[in-house]
N, C-alpha and C. Protein backbone atom coordinates (compact mmCIF):
# COMPACT_ATOMS: atom_id res chain seq x y z
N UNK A 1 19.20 20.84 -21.93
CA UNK A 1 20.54 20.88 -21.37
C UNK A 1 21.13 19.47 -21.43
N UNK A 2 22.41 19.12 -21.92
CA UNK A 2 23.14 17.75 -22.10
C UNK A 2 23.02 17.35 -21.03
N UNK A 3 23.08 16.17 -20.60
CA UNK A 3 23.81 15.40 -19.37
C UNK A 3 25.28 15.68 -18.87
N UNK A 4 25.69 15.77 -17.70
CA UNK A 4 26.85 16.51 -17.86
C UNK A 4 28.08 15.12 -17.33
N UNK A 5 27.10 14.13 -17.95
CA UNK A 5 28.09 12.63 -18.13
C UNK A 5 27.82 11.77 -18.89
N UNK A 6 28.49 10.82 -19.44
CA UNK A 6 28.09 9.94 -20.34
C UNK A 6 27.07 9.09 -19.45
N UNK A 7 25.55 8.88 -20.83
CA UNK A 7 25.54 7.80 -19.72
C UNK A 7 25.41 6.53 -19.99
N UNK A 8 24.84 5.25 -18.98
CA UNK A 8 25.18 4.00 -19.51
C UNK A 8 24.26 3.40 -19.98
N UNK A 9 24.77 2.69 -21.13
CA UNK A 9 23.30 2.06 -22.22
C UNK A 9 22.02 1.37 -20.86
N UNK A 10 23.08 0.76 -19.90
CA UNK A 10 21.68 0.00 -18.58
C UNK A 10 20.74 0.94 -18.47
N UNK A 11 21.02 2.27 -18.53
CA UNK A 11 20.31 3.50 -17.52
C UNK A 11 19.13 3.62 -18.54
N UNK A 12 19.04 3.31 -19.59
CA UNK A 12 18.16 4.10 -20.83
C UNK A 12 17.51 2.99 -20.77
N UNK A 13 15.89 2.92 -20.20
CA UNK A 13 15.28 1.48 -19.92
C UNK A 13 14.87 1.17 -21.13
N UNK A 14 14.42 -0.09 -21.45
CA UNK A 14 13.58 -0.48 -22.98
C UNK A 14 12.69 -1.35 -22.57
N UNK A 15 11.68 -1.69 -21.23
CA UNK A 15 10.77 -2.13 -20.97
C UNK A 15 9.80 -1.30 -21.57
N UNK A 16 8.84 -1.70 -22.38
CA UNK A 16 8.00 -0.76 -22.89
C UNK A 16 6.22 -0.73 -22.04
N UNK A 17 6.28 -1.68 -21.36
CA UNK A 17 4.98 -1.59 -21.02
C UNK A 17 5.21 -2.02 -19.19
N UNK A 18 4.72 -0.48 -18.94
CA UNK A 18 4.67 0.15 -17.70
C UNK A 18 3.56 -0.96 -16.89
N UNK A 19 2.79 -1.80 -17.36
CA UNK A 19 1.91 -2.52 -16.01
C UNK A 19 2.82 -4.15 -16.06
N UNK A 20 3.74 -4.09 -17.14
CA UNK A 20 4.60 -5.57 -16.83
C UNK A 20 5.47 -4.92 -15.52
N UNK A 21 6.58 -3.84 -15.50
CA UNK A 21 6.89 -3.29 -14.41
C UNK A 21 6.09 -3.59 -13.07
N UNK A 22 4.98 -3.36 -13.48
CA UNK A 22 4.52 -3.19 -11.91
C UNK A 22 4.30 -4.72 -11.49
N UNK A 23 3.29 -5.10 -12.58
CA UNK A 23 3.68 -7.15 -12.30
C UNK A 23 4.94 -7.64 -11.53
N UNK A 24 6.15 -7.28 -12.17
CA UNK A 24 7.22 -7.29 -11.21
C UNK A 24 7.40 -7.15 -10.05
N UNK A 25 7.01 -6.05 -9.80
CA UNK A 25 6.91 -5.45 -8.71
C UNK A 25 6.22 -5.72 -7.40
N UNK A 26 4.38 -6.47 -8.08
CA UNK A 26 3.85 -7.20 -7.62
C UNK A 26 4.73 -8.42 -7.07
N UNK A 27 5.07 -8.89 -8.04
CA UNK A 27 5.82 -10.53 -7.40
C UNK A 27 7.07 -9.96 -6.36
N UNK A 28 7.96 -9.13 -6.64
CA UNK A 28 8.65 -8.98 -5.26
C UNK A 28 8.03 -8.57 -4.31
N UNK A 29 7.23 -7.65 -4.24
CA UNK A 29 6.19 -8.18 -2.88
C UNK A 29 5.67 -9.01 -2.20
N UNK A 30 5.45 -9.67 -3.44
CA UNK A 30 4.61 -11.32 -2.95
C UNK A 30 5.73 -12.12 -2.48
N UNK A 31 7.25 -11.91 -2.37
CA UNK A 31 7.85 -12.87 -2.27
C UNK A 31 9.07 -13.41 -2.94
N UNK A 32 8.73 -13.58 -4.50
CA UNK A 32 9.40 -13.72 -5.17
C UNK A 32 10.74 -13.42 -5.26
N UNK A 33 12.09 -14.13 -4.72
CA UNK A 33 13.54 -13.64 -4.38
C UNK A 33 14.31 -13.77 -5.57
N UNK A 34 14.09 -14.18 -6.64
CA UNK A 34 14.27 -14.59 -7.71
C UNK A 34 13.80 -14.56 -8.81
N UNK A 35 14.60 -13.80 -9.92
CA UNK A 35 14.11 -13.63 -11.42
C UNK A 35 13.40 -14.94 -11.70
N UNK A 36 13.63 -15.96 -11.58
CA UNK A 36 12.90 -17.73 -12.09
C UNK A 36 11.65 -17.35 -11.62
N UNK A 37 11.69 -17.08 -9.87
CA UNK A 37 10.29 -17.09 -9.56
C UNK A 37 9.29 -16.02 -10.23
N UNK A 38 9.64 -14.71 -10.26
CA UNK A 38 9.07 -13.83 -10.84
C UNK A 38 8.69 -13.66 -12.36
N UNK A 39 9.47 -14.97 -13.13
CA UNK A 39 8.63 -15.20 -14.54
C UNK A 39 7.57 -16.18 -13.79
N UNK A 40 7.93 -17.02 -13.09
CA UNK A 40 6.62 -18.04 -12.59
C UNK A 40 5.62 -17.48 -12.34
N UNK A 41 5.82 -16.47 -11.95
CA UNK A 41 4.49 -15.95 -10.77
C UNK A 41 4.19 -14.92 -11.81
N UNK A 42 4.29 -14.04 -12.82
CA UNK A 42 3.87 -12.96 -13.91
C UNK A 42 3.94 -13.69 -15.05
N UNK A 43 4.60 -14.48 -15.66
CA UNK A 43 4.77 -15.19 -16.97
C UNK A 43 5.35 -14.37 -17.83
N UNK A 44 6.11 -13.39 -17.33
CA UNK A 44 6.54 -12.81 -18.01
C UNK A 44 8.25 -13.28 -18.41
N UNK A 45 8.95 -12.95 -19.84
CA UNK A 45 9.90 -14.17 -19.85
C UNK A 45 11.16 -13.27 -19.23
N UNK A 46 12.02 -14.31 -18.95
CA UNK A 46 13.39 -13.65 -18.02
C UNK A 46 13.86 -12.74 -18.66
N UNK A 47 14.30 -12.67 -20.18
CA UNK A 47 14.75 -11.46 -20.40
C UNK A 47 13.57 -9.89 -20.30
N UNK A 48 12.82 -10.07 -20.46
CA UNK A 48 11.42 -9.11 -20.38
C UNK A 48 11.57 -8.64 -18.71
N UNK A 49 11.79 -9.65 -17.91
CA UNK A 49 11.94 -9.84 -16.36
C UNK A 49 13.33 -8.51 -16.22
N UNK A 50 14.06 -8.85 -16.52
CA UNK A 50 15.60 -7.99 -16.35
C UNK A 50 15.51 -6.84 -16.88
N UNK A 51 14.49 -6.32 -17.93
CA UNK A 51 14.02 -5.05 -18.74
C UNK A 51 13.50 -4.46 -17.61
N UNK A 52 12.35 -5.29 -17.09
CA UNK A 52 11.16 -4.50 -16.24
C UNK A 52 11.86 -3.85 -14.77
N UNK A 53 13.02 -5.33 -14.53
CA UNK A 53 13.59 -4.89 -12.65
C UNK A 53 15.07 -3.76 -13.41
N UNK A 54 15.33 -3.35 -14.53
CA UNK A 54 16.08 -2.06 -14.45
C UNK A 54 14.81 -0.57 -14.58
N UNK A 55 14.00 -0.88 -15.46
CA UNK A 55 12.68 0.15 -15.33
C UNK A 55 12.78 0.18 -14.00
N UNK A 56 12.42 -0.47 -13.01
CA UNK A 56 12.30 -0.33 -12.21
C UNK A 56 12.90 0.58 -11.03
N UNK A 57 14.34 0.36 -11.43
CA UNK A 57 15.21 0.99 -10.59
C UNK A 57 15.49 2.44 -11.04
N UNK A 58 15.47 2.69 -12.71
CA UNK A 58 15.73 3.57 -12.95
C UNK A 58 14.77 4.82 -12.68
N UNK A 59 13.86 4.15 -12.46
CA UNK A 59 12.13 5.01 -11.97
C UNK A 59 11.82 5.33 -10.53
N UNK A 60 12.92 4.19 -9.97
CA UNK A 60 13.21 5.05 -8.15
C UNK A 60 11.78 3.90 -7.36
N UNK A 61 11.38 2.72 -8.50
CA UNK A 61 10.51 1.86 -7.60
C UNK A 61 11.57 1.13 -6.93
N UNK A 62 12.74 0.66 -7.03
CA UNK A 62 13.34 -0.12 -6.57
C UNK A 62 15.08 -0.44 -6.38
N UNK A 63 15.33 -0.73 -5.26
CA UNK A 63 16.92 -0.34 -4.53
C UNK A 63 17.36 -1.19 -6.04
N UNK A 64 18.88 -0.94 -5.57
CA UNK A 64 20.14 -1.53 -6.31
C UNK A 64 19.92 -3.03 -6.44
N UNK A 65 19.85 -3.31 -5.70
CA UNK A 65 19.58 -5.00 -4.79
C UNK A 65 19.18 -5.71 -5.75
N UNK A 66 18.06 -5.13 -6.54
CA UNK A 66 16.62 -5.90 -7.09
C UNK A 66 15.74 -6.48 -5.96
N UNK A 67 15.83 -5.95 -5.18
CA UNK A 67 15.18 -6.96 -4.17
C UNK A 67 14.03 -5.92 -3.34
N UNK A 68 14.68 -4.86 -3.17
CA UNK A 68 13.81 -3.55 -1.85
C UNK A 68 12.93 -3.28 -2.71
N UNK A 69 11.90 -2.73 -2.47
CA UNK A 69 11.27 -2.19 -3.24
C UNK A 69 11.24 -0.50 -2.52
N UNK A 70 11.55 0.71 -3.17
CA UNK A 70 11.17 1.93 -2.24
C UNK A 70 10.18 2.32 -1.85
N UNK A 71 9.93 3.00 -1.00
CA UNK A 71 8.64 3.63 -0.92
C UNK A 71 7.87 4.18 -1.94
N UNK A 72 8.27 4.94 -3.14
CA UNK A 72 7.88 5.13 -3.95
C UNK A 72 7.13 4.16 -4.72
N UNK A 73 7.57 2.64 -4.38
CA UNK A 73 6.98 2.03 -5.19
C UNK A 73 6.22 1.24 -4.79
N UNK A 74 6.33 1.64 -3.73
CA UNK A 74 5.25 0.80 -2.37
C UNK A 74 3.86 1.23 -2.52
N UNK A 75 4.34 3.21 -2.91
CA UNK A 75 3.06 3.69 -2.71
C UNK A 75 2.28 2.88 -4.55
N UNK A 76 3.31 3.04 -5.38
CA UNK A 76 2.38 2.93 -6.96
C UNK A 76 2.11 1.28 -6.38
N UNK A 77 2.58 0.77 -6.49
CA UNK A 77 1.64 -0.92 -5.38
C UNK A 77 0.42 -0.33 -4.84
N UNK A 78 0.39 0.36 -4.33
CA UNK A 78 -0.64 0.68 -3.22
C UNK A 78 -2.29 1.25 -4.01
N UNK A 79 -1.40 2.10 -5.16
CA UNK A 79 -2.85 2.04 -6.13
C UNK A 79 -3.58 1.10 -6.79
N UNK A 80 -4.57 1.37 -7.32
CA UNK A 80 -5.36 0.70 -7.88
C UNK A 80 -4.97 0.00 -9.63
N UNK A 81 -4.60 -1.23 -9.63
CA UNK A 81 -4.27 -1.30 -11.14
C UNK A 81 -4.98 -0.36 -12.03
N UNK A 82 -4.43 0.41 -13.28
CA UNK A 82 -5.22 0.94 -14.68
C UNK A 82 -6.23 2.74 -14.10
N UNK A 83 -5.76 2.90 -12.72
CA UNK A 83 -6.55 3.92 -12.00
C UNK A 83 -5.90 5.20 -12.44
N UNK A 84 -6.61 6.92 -12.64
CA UNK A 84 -5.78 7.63 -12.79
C UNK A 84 -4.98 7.98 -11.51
N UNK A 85 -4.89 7.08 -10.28
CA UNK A 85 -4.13 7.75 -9.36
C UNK A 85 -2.97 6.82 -9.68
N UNK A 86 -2.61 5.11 -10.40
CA UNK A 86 -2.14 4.79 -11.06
C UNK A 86 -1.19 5.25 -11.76
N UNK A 87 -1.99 6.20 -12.52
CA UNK A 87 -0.96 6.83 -13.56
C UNK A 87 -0.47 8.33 -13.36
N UNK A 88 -0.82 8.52 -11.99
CA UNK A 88 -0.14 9.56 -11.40
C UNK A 88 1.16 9.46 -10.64
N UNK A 89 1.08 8.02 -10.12
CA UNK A 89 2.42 7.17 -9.56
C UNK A 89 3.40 7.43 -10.67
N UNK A 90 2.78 6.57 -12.12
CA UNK A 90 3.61 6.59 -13.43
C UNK A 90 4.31 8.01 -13.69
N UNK A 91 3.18 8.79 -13.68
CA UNK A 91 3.87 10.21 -13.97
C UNK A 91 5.10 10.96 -13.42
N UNK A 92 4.36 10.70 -12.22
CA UNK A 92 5.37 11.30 -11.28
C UNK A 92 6.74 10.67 -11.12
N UNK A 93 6.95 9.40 -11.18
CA UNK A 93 8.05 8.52 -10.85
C UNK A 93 9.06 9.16 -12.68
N UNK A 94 8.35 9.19 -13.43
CA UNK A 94 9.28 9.62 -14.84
C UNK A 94 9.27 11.02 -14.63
N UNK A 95 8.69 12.13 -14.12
CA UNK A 95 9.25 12.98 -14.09
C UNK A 95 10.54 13.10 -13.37
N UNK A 96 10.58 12.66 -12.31
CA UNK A 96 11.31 12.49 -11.49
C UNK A 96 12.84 11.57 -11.50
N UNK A 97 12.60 10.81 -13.19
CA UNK A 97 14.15 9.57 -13.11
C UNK A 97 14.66 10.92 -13.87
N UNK A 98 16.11 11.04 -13.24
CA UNK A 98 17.26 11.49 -14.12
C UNK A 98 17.72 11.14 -15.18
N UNK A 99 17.10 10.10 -16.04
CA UNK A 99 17.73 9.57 -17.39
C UNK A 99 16.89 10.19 -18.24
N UNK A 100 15.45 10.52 -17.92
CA UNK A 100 14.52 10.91 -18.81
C UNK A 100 14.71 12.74 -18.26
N UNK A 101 15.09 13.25 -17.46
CA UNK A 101 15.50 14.54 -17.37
C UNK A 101 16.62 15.14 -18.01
N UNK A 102 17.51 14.00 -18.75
CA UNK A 102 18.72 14.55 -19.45
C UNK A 102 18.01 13.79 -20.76
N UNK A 103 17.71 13.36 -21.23
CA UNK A 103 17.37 12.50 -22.56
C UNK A 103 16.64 12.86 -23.47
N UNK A 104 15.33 13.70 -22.12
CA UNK A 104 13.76 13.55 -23.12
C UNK A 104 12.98 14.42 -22.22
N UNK A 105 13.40 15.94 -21.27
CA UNK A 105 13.45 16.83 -21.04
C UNK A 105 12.02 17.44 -20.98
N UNK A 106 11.70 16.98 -22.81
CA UNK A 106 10.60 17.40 -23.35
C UNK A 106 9.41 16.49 -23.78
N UNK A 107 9.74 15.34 -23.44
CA UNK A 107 8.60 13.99 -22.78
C UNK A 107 7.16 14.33 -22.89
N UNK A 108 6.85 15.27 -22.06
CA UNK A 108 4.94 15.54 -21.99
C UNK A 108 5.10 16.91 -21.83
N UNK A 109 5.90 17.41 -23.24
CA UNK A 109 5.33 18.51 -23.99
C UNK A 109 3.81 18.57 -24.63
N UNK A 110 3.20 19.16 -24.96
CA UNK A 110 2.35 19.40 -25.84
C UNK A 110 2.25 18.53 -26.89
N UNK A 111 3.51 19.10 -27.84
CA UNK A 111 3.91 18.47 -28.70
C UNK A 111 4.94 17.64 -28.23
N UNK A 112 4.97 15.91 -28.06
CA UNK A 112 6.02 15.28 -27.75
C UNK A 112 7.29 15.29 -29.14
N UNK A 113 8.61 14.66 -28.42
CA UNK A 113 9.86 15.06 -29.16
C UNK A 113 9.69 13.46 -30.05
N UNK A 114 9.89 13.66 -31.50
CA UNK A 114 9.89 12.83 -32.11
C UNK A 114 10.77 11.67 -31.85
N UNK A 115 10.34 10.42 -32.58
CA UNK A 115 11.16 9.19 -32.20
C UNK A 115 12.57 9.69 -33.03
N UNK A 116 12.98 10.17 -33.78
CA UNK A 116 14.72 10.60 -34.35
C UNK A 116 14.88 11.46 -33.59
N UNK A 117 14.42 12.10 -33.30
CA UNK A 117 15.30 13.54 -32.49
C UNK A 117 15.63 12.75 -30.96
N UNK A 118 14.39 12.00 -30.60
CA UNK A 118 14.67 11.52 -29.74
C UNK A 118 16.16 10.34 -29.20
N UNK A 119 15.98 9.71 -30.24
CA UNK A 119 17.49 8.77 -30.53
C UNK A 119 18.79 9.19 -30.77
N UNK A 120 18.46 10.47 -31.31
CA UNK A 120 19.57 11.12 -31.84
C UNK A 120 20.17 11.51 -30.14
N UNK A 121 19.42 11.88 -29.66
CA UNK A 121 19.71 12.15 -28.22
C UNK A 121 20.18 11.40 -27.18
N UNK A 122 19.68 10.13 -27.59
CA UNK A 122 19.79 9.14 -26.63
C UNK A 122 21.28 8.65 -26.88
N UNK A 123 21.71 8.72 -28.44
CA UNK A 123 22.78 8.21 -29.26
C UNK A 123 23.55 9.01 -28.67
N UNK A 124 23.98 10.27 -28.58
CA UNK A 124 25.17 11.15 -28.57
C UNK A 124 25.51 11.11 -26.86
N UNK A 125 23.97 10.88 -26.16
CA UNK A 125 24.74 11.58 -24.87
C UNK A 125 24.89 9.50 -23.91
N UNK A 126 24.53 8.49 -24.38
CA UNK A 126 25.07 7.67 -23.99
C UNK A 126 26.15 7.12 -24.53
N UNK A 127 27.35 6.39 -23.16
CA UNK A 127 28.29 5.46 -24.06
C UNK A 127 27.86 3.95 -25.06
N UNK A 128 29.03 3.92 -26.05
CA UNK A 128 28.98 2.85 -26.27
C UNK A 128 27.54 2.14 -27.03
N UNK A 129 26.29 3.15 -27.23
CA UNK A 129 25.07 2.45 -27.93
C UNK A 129 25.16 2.89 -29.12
N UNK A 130 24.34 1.65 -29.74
CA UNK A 130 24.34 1.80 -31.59
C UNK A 130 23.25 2.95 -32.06
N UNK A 131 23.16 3.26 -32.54
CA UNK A 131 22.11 4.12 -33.46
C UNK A 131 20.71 3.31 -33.54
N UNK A 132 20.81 1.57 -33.37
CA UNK A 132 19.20 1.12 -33.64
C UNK A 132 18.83 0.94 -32.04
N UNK A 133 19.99 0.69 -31.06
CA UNK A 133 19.46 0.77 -29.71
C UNK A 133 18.89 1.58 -29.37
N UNK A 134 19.53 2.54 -29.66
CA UNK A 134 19.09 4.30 -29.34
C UNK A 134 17.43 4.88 -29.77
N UNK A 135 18.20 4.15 -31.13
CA UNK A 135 16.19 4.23 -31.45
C UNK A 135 14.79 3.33 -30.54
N UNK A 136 15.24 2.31 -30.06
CA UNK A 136 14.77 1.41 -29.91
C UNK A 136 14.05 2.18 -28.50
N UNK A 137 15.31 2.17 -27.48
CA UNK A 137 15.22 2.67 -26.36
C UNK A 137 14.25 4.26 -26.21
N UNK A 138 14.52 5.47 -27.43
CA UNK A 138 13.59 6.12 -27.41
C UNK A 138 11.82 5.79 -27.88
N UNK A 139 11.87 4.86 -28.43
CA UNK A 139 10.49 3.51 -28.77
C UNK A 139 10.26 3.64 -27.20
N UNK A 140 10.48 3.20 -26.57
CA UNK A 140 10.37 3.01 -24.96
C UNK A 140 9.48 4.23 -24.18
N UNK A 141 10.46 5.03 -24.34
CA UNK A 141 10.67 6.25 -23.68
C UNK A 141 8.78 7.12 -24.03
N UNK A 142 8.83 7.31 -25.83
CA UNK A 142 7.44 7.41 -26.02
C UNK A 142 6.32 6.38 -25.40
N UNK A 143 6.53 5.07 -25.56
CA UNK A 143 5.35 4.10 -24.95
C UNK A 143 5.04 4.49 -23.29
N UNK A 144 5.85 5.21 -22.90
CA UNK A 144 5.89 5.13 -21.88
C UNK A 144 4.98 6.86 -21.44
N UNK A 145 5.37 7.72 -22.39
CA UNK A 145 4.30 9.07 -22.78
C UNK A 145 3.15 8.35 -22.73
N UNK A 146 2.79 7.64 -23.80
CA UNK A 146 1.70 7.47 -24.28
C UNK A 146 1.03 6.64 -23.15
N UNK A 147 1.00 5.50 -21.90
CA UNK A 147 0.85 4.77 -21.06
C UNK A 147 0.36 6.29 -20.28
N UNK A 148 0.85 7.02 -19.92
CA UNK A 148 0.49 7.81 -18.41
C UNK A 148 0.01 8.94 -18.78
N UNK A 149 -0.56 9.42 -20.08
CA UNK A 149 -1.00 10.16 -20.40
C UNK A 149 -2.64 10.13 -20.27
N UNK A 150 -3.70 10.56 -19.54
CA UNK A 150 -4.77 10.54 -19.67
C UNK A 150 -5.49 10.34 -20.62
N UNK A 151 -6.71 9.23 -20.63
CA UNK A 151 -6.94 9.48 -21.90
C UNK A 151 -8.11 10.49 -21.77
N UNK A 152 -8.46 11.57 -23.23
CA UNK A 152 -8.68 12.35 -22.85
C UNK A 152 -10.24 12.26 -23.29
N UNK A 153 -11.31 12.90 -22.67
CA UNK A 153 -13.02 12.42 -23.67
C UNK A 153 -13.15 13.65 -24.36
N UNK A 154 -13.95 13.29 -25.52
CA UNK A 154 -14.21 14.49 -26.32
C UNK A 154 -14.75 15.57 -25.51
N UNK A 155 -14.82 16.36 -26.15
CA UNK A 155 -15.42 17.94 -25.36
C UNK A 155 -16.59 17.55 -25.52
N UNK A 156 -16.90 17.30 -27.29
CA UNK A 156 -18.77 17.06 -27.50
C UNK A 156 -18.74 15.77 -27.92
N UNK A 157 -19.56 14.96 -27.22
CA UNK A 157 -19.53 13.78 -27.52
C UNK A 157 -20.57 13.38 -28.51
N UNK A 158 -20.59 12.35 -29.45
CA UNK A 158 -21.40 11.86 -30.53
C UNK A 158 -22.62 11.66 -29.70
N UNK A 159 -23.85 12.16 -30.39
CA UNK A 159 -25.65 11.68 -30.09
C UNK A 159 -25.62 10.82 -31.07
N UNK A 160 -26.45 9.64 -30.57
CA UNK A 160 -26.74 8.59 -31.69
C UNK A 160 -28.14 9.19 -32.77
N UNK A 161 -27.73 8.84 -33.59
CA UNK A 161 -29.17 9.73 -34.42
C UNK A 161 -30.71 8.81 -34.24
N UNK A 162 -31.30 9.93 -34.30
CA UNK A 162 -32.59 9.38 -33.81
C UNK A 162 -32.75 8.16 -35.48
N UNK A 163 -33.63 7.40 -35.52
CA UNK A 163 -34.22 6.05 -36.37
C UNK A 163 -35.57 6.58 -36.85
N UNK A 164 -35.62 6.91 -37.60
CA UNK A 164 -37.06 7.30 -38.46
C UNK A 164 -37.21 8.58 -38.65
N UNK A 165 -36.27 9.57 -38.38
CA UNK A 165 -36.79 10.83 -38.07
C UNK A 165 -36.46 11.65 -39.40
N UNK A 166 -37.35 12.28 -40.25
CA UNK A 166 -37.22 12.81 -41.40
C UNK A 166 -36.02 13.71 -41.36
N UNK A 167 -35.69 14.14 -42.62
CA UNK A 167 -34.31 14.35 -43.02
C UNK A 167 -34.60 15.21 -44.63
């Protein structure tokens, strides 16, 4: 189903890696009142910084402000870095943003929605973005599948072969 508004290139995050987010996130906890401080304290660089605190917001970890952090994101703080309850925070917080409910619908299908179909989507129903943003931003959108997706163990796992044993 379309979005039943345009929406704005800000809203369509392009932070691609979901534990720099939380680094962020970390440092406004810790303190950090300020983008300067929060590359200090993560090393992560200011523009990477301004990627991660709109992820952020758009994912419902964090007020308008840049500054609150919600409960929601109090609780994914509260997990364990790289844990699957971790990436149940992750999950849940993207099921749950409205940009990826009008965009990418079909996110953790089975079969996920390809990177063109995906852009193509991102292209028509936001204002004002180019065709390589669009792509770019659905780049995102998958890294971000692929991050909170379990990884999964084989059903049958490899036996190492026995060493001397006739054949």
């Amino acid at each position: 189903m379309p979005p039943t508004r345009l929406l704005r290139s800000a809203e369509i995050p392009q932070a691609d890696n979901l534990a720099n987010v939380r680094r962020v996130l970390d440092a406004l906890a810790a303190g950090a009142a300020a983008r300067e401080q929060i590359v200090e304290q993560t090393g992560i660089s200011l523009r990477h910084v301004g990627y991660a605190l709109a992820a952020a917001r758009v994912l419902g970890w964090l007020g308008d402000d840049d500054a609150s952090i919600t409960p929601a994101g109090r609780a994914l703080l509260a997990a364990p870095a790289g844990t699957p309850d971790e990436r149940a925070h992750l999950r849940r917080a993207i099921f749950a943003c409205d940009v990826v409910k009008e965009v990418a619908p079909d996110l953790f299908d089975p079969a996920a929605p390809t990177l063109s179909a995906l852009a193509r989507r991102i292209f028509r129903f936001t204002a004002g973005i180019g065709k390589e943003t669009a792509r770019r931003r659905a780049q995102t959108l998958l890294a971000w599948r692929k991050q909170v997706l379990e990884q999964q163990l084989p059903l049958f796992p490899r036996r190492p072969r026995k060493r001397g044993a006739g054949g």
